[in-house]
C-alpha atoms as a PDB file:
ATOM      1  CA  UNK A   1      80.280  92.732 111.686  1.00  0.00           C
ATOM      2  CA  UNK A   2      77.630  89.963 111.281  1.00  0.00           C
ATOM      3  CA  UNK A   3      79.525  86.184 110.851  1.00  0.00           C
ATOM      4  CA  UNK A   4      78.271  86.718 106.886  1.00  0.00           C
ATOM      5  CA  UNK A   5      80.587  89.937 106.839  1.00  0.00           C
ATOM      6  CA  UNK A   6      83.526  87.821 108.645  1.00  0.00           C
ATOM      7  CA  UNK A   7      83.526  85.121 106.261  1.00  0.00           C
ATOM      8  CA  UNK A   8      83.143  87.613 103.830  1.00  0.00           C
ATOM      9  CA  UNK A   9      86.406  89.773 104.672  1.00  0.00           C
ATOM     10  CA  UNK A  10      88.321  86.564 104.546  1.00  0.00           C
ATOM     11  CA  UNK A  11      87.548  85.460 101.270  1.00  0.00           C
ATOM     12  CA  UNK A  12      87.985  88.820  99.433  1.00  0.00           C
ATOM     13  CA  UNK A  13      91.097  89.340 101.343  1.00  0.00           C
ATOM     14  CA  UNK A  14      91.864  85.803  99.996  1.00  0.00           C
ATOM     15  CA  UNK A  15      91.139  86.444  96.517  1.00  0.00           C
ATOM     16  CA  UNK A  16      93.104  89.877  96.280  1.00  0.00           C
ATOM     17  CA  UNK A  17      96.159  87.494  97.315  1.00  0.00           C
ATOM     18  CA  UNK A  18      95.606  85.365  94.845  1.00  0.00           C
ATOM     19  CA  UNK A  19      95.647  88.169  92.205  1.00  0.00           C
ATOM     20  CA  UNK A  20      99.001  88.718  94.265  1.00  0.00           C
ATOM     21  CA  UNK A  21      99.982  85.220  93.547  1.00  0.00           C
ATOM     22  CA  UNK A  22      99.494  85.430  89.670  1.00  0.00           C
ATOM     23  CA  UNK A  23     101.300  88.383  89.429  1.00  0.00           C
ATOM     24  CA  UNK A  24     104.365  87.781  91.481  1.00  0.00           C
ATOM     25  CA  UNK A  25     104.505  84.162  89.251  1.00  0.00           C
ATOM     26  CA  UNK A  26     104.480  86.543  86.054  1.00  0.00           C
ATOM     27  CA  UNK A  27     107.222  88.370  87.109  1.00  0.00           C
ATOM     28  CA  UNK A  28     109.077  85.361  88.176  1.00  0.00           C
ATOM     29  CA  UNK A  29     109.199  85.891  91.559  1.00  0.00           C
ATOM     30  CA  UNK A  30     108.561  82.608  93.160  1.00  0.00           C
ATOM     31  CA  UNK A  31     109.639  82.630  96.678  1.00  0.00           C
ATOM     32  CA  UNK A  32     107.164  85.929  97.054  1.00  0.00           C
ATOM     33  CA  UNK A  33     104.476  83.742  95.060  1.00  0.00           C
ATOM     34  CA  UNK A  34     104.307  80.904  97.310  1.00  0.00           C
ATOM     35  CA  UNK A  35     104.526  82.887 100.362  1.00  0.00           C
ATOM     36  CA  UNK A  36     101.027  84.398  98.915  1.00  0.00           C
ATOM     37  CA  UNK A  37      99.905  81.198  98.580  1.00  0.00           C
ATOM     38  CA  UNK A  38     100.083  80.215 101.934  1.00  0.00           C
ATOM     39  CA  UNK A  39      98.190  83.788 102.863  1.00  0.00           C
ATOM     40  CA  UNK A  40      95.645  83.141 100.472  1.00  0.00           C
ATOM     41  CA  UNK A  41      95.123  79.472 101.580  1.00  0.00           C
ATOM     42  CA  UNK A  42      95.139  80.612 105.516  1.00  0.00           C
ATOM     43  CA  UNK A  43      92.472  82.742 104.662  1.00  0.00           C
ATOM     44  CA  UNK A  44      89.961  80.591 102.927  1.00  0.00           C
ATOM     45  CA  UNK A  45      90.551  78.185 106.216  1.00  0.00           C
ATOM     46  CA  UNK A  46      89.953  81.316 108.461  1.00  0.00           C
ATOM     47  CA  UNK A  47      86.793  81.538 106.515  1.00  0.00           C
ATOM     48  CA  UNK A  48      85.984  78.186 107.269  1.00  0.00           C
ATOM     49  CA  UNK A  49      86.778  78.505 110.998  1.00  0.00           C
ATOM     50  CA  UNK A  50      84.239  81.727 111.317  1.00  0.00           C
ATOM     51  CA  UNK A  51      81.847  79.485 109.729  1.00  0.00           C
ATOM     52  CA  UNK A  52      82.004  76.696 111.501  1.00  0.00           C
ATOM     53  CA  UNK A  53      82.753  78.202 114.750  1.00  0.00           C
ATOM     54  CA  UNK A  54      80.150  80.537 117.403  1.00  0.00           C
ATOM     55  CA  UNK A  55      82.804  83.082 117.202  1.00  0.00           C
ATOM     56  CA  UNK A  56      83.931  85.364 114.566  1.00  0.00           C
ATOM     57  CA  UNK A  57      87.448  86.022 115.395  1.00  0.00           C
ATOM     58  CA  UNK A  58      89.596  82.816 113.720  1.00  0.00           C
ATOM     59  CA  UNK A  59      93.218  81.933 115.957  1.00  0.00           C
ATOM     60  CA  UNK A  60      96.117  84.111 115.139  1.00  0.00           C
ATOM     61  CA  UNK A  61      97.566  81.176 113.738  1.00  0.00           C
ATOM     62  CA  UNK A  62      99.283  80.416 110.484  1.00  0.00           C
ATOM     63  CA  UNK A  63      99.651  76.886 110.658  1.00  0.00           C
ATOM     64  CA  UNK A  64      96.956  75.792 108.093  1.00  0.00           C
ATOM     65  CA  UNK A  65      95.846  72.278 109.332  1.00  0.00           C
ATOM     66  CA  UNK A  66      95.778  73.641 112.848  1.00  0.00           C
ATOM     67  CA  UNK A  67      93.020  76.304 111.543  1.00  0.00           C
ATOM     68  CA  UNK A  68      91.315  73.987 109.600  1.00  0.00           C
ATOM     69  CA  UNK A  69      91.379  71.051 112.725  1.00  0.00           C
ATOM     70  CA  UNK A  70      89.433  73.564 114.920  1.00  0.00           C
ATOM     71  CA  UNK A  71      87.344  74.114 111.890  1.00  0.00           C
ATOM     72  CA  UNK A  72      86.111  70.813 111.462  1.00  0.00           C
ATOM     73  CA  UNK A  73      87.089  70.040 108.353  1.00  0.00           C
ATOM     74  CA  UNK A  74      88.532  66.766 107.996  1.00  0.00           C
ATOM     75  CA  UNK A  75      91.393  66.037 105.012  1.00  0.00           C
ATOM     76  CA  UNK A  76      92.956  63.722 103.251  1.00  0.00           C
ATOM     77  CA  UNK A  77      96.202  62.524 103.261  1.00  0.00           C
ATOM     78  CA  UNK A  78      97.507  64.190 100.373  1.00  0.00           C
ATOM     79  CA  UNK A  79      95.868  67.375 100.975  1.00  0.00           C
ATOM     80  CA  UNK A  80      97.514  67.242 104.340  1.00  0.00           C
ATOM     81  CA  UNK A  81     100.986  66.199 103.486  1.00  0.00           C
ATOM     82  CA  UNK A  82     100.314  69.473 100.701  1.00  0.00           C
ATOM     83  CA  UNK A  83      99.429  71.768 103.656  1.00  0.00           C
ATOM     84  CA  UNK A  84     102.505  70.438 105.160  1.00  0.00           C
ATOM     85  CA  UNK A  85     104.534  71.628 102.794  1.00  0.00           C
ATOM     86  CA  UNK A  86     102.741  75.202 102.360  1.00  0.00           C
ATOM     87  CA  UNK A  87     102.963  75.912 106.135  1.00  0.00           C
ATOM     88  CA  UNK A  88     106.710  76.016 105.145  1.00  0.00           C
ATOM     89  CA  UNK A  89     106.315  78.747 103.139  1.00  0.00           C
ATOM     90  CA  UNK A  90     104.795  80.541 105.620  1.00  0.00           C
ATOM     91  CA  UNK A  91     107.521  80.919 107.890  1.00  0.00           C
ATOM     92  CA  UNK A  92     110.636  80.511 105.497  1.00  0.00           C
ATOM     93  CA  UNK A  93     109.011  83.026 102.960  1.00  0.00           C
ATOM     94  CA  UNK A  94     109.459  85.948 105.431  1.00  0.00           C
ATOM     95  CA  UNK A  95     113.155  85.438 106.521  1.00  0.00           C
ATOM     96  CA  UNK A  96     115.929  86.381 104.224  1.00  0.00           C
ATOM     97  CA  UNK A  97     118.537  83.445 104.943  1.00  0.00           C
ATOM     98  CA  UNK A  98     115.461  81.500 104.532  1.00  0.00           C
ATOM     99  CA  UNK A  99     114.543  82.599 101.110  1.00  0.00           C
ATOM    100  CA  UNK A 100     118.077  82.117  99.338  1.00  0.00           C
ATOM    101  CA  UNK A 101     117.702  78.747  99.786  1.00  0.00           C
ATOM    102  CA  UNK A 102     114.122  78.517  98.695  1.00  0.00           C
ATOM    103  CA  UNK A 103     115.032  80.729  96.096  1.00  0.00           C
ATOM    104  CA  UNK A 104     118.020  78.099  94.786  1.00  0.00           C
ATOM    105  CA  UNK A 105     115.107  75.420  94.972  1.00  0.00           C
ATOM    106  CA  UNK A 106     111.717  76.709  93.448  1.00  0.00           C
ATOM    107  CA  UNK A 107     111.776  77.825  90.157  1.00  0.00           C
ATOM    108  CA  UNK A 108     109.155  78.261  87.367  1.00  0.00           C
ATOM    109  CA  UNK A 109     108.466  74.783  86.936  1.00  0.00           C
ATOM    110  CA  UNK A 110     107.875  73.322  90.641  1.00  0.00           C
ATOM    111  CA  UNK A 111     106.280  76.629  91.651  1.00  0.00           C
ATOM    112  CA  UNK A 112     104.211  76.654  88.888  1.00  0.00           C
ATOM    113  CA  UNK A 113     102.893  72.781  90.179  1.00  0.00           C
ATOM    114  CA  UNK A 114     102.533  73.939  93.738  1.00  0.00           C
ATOM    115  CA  UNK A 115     100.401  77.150  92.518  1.00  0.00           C
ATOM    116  CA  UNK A 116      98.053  74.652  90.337  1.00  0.00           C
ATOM    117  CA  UNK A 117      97.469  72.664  93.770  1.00  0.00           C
ATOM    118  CA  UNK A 118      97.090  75.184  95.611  1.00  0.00           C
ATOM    119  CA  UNK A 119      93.908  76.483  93.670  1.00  0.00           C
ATOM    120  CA  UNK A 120      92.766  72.799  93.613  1.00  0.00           C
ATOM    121  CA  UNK A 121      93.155  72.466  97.391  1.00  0.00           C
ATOM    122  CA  UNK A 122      91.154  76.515  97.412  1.00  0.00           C
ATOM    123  CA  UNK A 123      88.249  75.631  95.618  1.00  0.00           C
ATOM    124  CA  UNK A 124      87.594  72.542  97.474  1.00  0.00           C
ATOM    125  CA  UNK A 125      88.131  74.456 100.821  1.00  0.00           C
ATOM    126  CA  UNK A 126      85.591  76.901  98.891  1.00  0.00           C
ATOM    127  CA  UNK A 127      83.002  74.690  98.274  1.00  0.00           C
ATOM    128  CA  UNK A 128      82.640  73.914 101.732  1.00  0.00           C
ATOM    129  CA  UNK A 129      82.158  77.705 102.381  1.00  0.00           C
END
């Protein structure tokens, strides 16, 4: 695959997992929606890193700022403390002792605000794409 196809694969792969996102949110399933939200943010940075990188093959890594450091993409503060807090997802979204307690914590409301960054935080990632 040519780096356009790369960068390609990530953000389609990205956007069917934010379909994912939308529906899991419907059917109030919030733990599930957030972990998706991590995925989907992971792979607009491992767009970024094919991009911005000789080779095509991004680190099989899911910590976001770690991705987007060897991408050379520089943040902000708050859009760093924010992929702070969605690298937690990441990791606590997959284990079940993990996901009662995010599931006692994140309901409609506060997921709901964390989805609306995250597709603030996407599209700028996006625009540098």
């Amino acid at each position: 695959m040519t780096k356009k196809e790369h960068i390609k694969y990530w953000v389609d792969t990205a956007n069917n997992d934010w379909k994912t996102v939308n529906n899991l949110f419907q059917s109030y399933d919030f733990v599930p929606a957030l972990f998706f939200c991590h995925l989907h943010l992971e792979k607009i940075c491992k767009a970024l890193w094919v991009k911005n990188n000789k080779e095509n093959s991004p680190p099989r890594s899911h910590n976001l700022i770690k991705i987007l450091n060897e991408s050379n993409v520089h943040t902000n503060e708050e859009q760093l403390d924010f992929m702070l807090v969605m690298n937690n997802f990441q990791l606590e979204g997959r284990y079940p002792d993990y996901k009662q307690k995010l599931h006692k914590t994140y309901k409609k409301e506060n997921t709901k605000e964390i989805i609306d960054n995250v597709k603030k935080l996407s599209k700028w990632l996006q625009k540098k794409l």
